[in-house]
C-alpha atoms as a PDB file:
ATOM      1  CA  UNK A   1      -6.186  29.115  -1.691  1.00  0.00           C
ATOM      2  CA  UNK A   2      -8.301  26.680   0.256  1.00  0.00           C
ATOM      3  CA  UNK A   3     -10.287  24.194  -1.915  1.00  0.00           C
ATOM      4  CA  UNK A   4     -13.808  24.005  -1.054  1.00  0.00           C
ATOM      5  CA  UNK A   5     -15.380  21.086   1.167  1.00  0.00           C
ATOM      6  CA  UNK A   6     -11.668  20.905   2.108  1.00  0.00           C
ATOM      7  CA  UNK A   7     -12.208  22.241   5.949  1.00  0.00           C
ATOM      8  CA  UNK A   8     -15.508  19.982   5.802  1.00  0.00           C
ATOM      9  CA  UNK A   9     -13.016  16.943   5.101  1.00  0.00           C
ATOM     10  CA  UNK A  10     -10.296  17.208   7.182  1.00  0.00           C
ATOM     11  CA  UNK A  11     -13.175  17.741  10.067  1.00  0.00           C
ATOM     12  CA  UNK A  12     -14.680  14.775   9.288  1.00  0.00           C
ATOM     13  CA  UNK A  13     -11.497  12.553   8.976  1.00  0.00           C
ATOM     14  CA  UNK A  14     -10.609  12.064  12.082  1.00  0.00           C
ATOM     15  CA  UNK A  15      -9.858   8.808  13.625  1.00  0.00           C
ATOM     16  CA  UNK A  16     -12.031   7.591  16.348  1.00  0.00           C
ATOM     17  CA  UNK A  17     -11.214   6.820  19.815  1.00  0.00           C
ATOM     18  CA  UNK A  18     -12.162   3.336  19.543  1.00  0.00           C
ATOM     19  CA  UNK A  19      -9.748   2.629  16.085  1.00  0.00           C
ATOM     20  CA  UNK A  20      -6.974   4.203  18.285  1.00  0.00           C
ATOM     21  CA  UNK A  21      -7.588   1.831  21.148  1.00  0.00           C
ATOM     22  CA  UNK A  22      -7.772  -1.085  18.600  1.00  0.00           C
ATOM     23  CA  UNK A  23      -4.571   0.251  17.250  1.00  0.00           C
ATOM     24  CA  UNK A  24      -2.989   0.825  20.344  1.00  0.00           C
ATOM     25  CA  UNK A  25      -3.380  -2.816  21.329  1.00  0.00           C
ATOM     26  CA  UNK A  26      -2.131  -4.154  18.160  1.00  0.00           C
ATOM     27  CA  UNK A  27       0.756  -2.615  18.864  1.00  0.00           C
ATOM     28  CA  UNK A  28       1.078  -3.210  22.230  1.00  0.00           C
ATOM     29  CA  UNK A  29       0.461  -7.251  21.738  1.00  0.00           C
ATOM     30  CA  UNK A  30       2.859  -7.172  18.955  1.00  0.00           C
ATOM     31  CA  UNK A  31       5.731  -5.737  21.303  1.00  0.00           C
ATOM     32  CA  UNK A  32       4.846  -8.324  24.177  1.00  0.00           C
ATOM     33  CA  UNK A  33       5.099 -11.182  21.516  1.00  0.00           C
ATOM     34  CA  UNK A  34       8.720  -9.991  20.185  1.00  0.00           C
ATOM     35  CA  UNK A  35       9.723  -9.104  24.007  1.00  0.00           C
ATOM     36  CA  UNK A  36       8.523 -12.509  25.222  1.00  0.00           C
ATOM     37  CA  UNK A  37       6.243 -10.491  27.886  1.00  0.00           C
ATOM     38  CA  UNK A  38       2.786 -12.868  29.075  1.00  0.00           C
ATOM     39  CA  UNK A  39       1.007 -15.229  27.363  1.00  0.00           C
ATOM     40  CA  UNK A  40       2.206 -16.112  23.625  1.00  0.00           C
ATOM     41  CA  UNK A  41      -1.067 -17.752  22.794  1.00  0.00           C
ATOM     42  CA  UNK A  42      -3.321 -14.989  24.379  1.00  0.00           C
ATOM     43  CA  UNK A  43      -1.024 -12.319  23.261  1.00  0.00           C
ATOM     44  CA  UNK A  44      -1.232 -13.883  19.278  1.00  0.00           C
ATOM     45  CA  UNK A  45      -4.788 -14.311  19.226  1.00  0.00           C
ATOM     46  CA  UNK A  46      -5.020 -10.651  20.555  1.00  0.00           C
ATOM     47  CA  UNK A  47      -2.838  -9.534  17.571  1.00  0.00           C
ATOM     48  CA  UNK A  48      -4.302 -11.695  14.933  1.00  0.00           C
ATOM     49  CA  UNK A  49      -7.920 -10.345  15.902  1.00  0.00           C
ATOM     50  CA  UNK A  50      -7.423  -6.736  16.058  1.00  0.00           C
ATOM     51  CA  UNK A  51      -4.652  -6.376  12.986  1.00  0.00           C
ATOM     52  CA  UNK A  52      -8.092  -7.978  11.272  1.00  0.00           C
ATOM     53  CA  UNK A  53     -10.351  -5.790  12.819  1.00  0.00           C
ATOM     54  CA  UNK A  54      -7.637  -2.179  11.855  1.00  0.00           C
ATOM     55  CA  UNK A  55      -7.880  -3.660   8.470  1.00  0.00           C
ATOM     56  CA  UNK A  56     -11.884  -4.604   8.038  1.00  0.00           C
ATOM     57  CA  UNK A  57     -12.192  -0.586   9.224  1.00  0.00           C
ATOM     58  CA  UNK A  58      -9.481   0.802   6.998  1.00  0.00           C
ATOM     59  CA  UNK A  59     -11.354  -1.161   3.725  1.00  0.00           C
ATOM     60  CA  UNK A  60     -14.612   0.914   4.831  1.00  0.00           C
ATOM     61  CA  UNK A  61     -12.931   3.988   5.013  1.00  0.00           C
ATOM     62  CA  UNK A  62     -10.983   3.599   1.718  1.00  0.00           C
ATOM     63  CA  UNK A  63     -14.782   3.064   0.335  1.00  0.00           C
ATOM     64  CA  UNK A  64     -15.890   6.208   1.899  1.00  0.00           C
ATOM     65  CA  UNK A  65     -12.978   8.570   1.245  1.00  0.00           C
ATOM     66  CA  UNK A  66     -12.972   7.572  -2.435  1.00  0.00           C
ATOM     67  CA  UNK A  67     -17.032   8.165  -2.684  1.00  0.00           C
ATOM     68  CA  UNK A  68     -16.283  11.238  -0.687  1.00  0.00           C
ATOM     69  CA  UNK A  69     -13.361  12.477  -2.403  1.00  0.00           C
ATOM     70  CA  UNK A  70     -15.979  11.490  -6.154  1.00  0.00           C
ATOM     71  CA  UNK A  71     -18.623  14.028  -4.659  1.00  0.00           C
ATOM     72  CA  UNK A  72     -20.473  11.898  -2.204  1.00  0.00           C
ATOM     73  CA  UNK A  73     -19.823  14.575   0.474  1.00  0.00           C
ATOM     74  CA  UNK A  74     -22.870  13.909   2.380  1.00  0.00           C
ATOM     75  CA  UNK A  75     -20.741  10.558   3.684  1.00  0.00           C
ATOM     76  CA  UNK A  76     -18.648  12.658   5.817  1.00  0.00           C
ATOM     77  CA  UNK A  77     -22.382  12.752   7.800  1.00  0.00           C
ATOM     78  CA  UNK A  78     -22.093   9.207   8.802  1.00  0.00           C
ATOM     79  CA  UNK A  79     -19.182   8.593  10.557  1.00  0.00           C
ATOM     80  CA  UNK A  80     -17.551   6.451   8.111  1.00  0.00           C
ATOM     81  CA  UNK A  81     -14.434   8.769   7.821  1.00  0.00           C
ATOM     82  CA  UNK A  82     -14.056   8.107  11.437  1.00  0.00           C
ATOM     83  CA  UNK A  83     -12.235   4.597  11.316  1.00  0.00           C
ATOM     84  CA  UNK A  84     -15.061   3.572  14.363  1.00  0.00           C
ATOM     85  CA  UNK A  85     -16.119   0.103  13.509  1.00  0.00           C
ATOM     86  CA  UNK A  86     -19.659   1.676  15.309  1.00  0.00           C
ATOM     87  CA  UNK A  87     -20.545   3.809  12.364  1.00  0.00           C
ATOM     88  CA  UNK A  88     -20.785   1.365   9.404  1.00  0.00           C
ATOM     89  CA  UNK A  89     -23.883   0.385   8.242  1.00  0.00           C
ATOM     90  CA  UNK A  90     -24.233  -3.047   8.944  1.00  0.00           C
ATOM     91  CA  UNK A  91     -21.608  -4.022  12.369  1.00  0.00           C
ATOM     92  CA  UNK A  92     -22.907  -7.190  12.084  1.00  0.00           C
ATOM     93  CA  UNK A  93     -21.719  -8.109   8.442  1.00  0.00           C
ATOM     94  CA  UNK A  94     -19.073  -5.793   8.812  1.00  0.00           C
ATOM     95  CA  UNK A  95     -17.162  -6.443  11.269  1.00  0.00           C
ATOM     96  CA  UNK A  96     -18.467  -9.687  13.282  1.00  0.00           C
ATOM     97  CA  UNK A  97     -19.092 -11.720  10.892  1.00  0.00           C
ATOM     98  CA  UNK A  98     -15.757 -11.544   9.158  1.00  0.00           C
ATOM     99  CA  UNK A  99     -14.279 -11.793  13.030  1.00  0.00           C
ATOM    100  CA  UNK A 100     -16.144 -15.077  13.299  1.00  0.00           C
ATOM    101  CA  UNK A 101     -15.544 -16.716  10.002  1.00  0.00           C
ATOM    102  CA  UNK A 102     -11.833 -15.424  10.000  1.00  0.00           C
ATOM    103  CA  UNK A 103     -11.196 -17.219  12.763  1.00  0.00           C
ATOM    104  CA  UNK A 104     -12.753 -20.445  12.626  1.00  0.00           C
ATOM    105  CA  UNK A 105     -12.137 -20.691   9.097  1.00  0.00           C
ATOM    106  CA  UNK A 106      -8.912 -19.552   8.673  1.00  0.00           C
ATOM    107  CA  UNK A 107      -9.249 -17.471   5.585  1.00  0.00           C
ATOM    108  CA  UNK A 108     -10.136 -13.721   5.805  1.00  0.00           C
ATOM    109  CA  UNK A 109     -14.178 -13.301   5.350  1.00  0.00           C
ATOM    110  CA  UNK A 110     -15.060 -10.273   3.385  1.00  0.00           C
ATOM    111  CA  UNK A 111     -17.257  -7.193   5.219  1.00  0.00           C
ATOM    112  CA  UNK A 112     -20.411  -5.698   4.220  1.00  0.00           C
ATOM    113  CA  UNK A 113     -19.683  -2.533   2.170  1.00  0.00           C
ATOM    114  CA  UNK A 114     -20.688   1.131   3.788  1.00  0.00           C
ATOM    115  CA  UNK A 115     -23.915   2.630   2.148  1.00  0.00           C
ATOM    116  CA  UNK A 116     -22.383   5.231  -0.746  1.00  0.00           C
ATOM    117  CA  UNK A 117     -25.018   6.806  -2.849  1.00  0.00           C
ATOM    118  CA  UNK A 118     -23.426   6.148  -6.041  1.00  0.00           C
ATOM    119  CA  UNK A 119     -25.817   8.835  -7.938  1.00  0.00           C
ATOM    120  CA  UNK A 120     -24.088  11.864  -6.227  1.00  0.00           C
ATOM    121  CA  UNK A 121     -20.958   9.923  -8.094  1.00  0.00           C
ATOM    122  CA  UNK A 122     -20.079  12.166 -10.970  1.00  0.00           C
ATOM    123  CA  UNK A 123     -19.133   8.793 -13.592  1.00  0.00           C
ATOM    124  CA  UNK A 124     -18.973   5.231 -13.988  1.00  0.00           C
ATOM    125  CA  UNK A 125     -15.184   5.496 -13.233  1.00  0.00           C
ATOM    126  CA  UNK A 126     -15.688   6.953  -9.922  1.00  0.00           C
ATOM    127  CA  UNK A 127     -18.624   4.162  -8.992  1.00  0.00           C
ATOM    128  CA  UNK A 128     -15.570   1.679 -10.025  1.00  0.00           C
ATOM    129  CA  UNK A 129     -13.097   3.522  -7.683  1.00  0.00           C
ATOM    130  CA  UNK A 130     -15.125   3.127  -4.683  1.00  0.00           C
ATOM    131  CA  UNK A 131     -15.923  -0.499  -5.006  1.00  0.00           C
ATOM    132  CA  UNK A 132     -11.816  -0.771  -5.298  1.00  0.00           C
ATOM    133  CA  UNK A 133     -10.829   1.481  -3.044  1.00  0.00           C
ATOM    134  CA  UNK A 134     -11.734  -1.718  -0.407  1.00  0.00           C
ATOM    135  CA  UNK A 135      -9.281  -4.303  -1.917  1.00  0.00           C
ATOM    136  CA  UNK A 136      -6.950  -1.140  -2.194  1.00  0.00           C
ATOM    137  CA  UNK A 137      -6.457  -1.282   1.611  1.00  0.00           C
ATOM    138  CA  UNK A 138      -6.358  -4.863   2.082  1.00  0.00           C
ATOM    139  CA  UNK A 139      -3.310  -5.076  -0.476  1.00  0.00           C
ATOM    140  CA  UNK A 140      -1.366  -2.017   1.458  1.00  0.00           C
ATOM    141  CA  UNK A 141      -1.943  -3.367   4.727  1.00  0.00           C
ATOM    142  CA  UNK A 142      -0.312  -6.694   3.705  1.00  0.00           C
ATOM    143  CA  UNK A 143       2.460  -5.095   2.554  1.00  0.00           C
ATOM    144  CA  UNK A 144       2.637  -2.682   5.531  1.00  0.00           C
ATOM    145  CA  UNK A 145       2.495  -6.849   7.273  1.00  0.00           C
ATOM    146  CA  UNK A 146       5.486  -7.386   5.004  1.00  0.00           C
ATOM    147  CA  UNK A 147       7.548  -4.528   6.483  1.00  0.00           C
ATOM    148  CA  UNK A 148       6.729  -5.880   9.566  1.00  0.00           C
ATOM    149  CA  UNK A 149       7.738  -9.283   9.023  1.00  0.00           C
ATOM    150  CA  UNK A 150      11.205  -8.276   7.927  1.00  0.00           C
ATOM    151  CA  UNK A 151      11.697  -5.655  10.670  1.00  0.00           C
ATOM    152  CA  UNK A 152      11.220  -8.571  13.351  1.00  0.00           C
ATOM    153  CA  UNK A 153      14.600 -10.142  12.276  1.00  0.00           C
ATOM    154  CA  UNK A 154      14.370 -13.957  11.685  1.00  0.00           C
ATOM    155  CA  UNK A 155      15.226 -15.285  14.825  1.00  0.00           C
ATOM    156  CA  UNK A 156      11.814 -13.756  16.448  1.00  0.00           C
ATOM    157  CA  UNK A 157      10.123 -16.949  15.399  1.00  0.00           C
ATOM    158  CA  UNK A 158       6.412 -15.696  17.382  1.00  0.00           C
ATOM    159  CA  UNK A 159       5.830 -12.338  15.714  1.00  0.00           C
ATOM    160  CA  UNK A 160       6.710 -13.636  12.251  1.00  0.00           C
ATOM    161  CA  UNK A 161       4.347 -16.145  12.518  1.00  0.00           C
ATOM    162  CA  UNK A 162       1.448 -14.259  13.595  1.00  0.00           C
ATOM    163  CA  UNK A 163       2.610 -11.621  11.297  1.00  0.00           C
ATOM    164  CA  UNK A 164       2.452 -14.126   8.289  1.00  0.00           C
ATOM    165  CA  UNK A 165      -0.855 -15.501   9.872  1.00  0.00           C
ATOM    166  CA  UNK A 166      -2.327 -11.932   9.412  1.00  0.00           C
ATOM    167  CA  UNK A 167      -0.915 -11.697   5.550  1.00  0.00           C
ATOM    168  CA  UNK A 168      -2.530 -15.008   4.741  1.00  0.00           C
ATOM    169  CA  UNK A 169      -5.705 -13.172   5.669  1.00  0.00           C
ATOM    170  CA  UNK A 170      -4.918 -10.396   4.451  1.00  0.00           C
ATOM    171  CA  UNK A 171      -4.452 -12.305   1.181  1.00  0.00           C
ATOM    172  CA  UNK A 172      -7.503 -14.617   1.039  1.00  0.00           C
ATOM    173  CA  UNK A 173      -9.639 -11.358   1.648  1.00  0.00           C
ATOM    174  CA  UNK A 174      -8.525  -9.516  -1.295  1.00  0.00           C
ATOM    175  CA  UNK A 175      -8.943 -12.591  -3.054  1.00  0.00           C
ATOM    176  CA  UNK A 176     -12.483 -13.179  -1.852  1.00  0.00           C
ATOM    177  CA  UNK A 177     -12.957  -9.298  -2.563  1.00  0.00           C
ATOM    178  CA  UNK A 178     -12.215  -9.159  -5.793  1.00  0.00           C
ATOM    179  CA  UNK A 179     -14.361 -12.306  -7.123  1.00  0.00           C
ATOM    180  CA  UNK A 180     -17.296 -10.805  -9.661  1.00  0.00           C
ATOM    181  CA  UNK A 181     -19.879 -12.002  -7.250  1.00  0.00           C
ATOM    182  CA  UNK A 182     -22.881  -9.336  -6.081  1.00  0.00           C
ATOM    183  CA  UNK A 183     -22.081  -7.574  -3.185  1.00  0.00           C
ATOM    184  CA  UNK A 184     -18.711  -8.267  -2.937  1.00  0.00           C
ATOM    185  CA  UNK A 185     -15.992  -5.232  -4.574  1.00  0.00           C
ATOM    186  CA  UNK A 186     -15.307  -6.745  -7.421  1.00  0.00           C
ATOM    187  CA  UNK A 187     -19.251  -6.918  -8.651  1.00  0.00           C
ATOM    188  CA  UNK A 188     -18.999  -3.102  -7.454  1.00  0.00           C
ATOM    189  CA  UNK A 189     -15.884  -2.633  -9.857  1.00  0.00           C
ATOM    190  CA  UNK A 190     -18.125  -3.889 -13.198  1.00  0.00           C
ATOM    191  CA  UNK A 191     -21.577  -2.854 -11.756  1.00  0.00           C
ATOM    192  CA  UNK A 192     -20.942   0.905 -13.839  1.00  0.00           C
ATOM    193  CA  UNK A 193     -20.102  -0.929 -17.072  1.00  0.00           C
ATOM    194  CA  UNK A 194     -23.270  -3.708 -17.513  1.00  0.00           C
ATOM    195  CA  UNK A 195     -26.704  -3.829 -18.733  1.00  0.00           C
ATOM    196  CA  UNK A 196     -28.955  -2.361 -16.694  1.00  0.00           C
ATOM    197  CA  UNK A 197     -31.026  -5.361 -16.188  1.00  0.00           C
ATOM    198  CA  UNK A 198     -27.522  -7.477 -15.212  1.00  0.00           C
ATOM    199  CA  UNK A 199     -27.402  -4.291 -12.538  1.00  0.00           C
ATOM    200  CA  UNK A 200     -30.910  -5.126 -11.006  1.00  0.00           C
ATOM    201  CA  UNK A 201     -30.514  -9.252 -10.704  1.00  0.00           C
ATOM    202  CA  UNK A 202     -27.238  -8.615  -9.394  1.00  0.00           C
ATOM    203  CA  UNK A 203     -28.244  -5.877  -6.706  1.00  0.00           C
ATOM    204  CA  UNK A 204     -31.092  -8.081  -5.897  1.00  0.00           C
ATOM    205  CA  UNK A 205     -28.555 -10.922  -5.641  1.00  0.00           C
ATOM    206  CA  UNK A 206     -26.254  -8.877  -3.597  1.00  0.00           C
ATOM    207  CA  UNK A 207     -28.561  -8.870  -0.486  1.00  0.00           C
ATOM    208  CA  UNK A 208     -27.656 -12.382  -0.294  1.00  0.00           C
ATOM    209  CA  UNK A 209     -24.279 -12.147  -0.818  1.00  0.00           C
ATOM    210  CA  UNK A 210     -23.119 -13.245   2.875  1.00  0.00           C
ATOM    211  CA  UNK A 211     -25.166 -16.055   2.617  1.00  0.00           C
ATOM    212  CA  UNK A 212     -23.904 -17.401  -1.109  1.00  0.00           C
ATOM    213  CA  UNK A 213     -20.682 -16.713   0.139  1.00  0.00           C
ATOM    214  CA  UNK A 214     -21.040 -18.487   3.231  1.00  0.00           C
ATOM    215  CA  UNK A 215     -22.700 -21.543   2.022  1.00  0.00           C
ATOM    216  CA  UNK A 216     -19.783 -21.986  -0.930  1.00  0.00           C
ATOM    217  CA  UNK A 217     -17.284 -22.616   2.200  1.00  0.00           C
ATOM    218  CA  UNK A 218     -19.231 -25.014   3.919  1.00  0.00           C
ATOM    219  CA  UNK A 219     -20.822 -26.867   0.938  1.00  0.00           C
ATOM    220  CA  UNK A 220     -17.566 -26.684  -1.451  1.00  0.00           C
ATOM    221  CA  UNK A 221     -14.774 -28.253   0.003  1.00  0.00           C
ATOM    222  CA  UNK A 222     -12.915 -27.467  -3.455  1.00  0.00           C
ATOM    223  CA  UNK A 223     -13.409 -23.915  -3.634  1.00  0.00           C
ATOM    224  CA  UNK A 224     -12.007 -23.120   0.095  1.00  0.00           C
ATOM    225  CA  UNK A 225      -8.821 -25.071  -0.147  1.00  0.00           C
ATOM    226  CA  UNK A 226      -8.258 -22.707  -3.585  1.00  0.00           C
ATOM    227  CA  UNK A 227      -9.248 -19.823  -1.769  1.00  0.00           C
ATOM    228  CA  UNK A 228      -7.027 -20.943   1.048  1.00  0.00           C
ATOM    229  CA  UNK A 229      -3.996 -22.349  -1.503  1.00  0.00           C
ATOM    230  CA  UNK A 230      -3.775 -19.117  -3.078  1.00  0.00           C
ATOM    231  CA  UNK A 231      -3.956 -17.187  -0.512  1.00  0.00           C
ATOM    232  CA  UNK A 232      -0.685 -19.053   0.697  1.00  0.00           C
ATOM    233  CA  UNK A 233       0.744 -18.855  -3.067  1.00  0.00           C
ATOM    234  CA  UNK A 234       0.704 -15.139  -2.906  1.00  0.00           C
ATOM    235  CA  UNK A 235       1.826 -14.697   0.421  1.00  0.00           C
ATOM    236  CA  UNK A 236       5.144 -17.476  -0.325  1.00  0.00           C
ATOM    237  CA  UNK A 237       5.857 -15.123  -2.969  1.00  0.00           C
ATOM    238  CA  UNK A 238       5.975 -11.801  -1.998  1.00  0.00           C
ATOM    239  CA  UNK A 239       8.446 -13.284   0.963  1.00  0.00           C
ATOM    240  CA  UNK A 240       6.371 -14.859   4.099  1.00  0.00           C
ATOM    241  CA  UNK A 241       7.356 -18.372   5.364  1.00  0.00           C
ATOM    242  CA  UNK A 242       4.650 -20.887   4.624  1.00  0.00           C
ATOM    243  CA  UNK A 243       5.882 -22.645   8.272  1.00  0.00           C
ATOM    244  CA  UNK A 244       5.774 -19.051   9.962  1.00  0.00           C
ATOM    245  CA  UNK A 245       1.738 -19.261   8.503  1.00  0.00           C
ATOM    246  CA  UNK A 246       1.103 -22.921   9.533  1.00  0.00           C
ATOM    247  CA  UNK A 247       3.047 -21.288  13.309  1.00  0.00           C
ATOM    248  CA  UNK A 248       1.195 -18.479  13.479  1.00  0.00           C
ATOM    249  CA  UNK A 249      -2.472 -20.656  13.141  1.00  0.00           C
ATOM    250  CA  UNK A 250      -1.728 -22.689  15.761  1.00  0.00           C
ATOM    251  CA  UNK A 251      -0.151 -19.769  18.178  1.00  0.00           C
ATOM    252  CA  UNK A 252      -3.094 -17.435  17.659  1.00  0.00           C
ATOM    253  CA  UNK A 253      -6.128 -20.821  18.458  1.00  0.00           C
ATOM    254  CA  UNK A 254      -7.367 -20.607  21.708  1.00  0.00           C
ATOM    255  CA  UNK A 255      -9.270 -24.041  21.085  1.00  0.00           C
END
């Protein structure tokens, strides 16, 4: 027996064209770096940029196939199920931002959520789920990082280190993710569970979020480095070189 809105979802997940091309050159650059083929500098910052870019797209769709799978079905409308970077809300926030930051900053810079209408949401628990569904993907693609990193063998010094360039990333995003701050996941995670007038200071908050967040990098010296230190803490311990991370930095800099 088929279950209803099933045919409706498997139509609507479907990845995009332009998440398979930024797939296929992941994988691509990745094989030239452990086969020694072209430019190792060109060919990390290539696979530094678009692992980052697979992963800021997979965070939106775990968002939308949680809010989906919760009863938000009118989500499958928007394209968000489609893994195209095109379709979310807000590109700019989204996905350039975080390419720009992540880069020149050297810790991964959170996206701007997709738009879920948490009132077709049938509970508080399901409102929670979304928000974490985003971290969710960020912590499973640093693992699936992890498999890679101890599939390359250690004697293929280059992929490691971009590999364990891409977990610290990884890493510092979930980190960054999680913190209670509006419009950011973790906010999203308590949002259901506070006083309603907490809910409208912080939503009001939220549309600053990029901003707050930004400014806390470049006016606190303090908080980055712990951002950035335990970002390295958790990716020492579940098995990545701290030198491959330090390697992979300066492989993947063009500048």
């Amino acid at each position: 027996m088929q279950v209803p809105g099933t045919s409706r979802l498997s139509g609507a997940i479907a990845p995009s064209f332009n998440f398979l091309m930024i797939l296929l050159t992941f994988a691509l650059a990745g094989l030239a770096i452990q086969f020694g083929i072209g430019s190792e500098k060109g060919l990390a910052f290539v696979f530094v940029l678009a692992g980052w870019v697979l992963s800021l797209c997979l965070h939106e769709f775990g968002h939308a196939y949680i809010a989906w799978k919760g009863g938000n079905h009118e989500i499958g409308q928007s394209g968000y199920l489609t893994l195209d970077p095109r379709h979310y809300a807000d590109p700019i926030n989204s996905i350039a931002m975080p390419i720009l930051f992540t880069l020149l900053g050297g810790i991964g810079f959170p996206g701007g959520a997709v738009l879920v209408n948490r009132h077709l949401l049938p509970s508080a628990i399901w409102q929670s789920a979304v928000s974490a569904a985003g971290p969710a993907t960020n912590l499973l693609f640093l693992l699936f990082l992890l498999v890679l990193y101890q599939l390359a063998g250690e004697n293929a010094d280059a992929i490691r280190a971009v590999i364990a360039v891409s977990a610290l990333y990884q890493a510092t995003a979930l980190l960054l993710n999680l913190l209670p701050i509006p419009g950011l996941d973790g906010y999203g995670v308590i949002r259901p569970w506070i006083s309603e007038g907490m809910r409208e200071s912080g939503d009001h908050i939220a549309r600053y979020s990029g901003l707050i967040i930004t400014g806390m990098f470049l006016l606190s010296g303090a908080f980055a480095r712990s951002v950035f230190r335990a970002g390295l803490w958790i990716t020492a311990h579940l098995g990545f070189s701290p030198q491959d991370v330090v390697m992979g930095y300066r492989l993947m800099r063009l500048w």
